[in-house]
C-alpha atoms as a PDB file:
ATOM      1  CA  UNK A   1      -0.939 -20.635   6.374  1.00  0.00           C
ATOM      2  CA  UNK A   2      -0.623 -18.319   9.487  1.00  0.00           C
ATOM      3  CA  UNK A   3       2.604 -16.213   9.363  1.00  0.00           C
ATOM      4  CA  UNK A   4       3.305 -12.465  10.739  1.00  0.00           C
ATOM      5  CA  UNK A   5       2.732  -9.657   8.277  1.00  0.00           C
ATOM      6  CA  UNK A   6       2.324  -6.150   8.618  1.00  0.00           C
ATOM      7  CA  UNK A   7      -1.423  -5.041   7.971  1.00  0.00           C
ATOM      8  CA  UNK A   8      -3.468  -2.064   7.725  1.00  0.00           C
ATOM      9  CA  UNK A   9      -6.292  -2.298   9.430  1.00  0.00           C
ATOM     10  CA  UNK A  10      -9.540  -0.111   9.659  1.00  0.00           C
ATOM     11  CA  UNK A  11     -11.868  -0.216  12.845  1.00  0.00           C
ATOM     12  CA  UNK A  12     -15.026   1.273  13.910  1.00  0.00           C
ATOM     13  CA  UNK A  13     -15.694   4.015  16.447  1.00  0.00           C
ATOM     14  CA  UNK A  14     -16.649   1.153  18.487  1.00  0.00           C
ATOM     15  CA  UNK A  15     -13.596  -0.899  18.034  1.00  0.00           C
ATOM     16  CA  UNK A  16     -15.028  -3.535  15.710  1.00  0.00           C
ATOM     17  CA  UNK A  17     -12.159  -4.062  12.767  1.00  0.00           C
ATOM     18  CA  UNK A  18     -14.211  -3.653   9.367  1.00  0.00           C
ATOM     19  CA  UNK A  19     -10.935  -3.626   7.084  1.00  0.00           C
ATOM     20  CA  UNK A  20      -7.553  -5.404   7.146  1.00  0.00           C
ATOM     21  CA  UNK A  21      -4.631  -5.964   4.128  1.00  0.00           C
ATOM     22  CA  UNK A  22      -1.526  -7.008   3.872  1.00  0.00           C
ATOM     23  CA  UNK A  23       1.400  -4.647   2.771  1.00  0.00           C
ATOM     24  CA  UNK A  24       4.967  -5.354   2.125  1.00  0.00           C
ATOM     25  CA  UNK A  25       6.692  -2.729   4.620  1.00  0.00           C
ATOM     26  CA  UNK A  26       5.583  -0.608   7.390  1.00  0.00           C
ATOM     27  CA  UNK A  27       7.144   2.705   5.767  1.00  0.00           C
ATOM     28  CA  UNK A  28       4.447   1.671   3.049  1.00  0.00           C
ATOM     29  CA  UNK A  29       1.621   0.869   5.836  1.00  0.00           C
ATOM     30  CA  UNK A  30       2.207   4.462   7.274  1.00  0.00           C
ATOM     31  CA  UNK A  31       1.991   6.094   3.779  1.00  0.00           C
ATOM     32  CA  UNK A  32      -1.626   4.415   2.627  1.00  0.00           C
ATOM     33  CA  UNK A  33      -2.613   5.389   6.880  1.00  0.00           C
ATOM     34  CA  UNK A  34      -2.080   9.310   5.970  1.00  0.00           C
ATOM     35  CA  UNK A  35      -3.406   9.461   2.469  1.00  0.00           C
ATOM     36  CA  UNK A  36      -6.594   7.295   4.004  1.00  0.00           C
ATOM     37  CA  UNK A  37      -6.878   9.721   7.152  1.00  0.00           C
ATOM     38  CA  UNK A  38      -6.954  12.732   4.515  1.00  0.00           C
ATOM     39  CA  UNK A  39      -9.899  11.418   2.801  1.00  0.00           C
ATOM     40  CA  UNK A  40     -11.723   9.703   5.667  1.00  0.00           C
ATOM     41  CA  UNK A  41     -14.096  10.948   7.866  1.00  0.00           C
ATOM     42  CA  UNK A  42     -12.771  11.045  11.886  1.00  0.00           C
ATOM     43  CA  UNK A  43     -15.058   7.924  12.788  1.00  0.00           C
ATOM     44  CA  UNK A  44     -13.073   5.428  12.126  1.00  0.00           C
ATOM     45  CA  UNK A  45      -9.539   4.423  13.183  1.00  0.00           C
ATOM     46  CA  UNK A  46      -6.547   3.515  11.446  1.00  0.00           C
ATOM     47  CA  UNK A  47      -3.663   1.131  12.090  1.00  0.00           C
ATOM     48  CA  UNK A  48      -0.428   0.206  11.028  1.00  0.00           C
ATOM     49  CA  UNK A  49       1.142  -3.114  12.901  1.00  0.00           C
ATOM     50  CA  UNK A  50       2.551  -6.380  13.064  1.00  0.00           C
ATOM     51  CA  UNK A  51      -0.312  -9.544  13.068  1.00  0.00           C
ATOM     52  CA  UNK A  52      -0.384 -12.883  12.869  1.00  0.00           C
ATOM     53  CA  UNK A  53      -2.263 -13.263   9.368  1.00  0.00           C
ATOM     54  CA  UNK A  54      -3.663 -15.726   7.562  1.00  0.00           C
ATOM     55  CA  UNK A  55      -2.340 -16.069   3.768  1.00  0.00           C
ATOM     56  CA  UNK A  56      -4.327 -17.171   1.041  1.00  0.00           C
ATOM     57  CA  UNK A  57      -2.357 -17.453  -2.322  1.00  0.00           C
ATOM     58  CA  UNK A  58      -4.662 -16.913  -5.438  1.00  0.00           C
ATOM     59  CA  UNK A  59      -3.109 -16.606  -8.973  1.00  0.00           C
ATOM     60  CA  UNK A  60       0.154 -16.355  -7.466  1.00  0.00           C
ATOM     61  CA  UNK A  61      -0.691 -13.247  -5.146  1.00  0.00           C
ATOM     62  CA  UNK A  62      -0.977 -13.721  -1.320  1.00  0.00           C
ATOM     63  CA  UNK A  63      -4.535 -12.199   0.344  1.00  0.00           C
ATOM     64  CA  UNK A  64      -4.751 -11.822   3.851  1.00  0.00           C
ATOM     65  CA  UNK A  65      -8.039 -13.333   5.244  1.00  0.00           C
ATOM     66  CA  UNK A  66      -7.802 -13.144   8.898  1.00  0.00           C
ATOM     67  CA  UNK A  67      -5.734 -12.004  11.556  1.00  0.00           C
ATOM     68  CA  UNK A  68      -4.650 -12.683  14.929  1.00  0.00           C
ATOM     69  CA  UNK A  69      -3.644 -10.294  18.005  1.00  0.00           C
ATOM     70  CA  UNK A  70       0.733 -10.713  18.336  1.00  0.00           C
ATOM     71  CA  UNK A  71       1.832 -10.326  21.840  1.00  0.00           C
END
């Protein structure tokens, strides 16, 4: 089912998103951002936002599978 969720996503030095998950608050989002930009190297990107995602519910636990520009 598509429904908005905040994701962090990870993109390419060209732009191309490798990486996205699901987390439960931005606050959250922003923490995982600066502990992964600490331990990163500077060619790749990092953001926080809101998306349209794609939920997939296995064992009880939702996984984001794809995602969707919001306006």
């Amino acid at each position: 089912m598509w429904k908005l969720v905040i994701a962090l996503c990870l993109f390419s030095s060209n732009g191309e998103l490798l990486e996205h998950t699901k987390v439960d608050s931005i606050g959250k989002c922003l923490e995982m951002k600066r502990v992964m930009m600490r331990n990163m190297n500077s060619n790749v990107r990092i953001m926080c936002g809101e998306v349209e995602g794609y939920l997939e519910e296995v064992n009880g636990t939702e996984f984001l599978t794809a995602i969707r520009k919001t306006k």
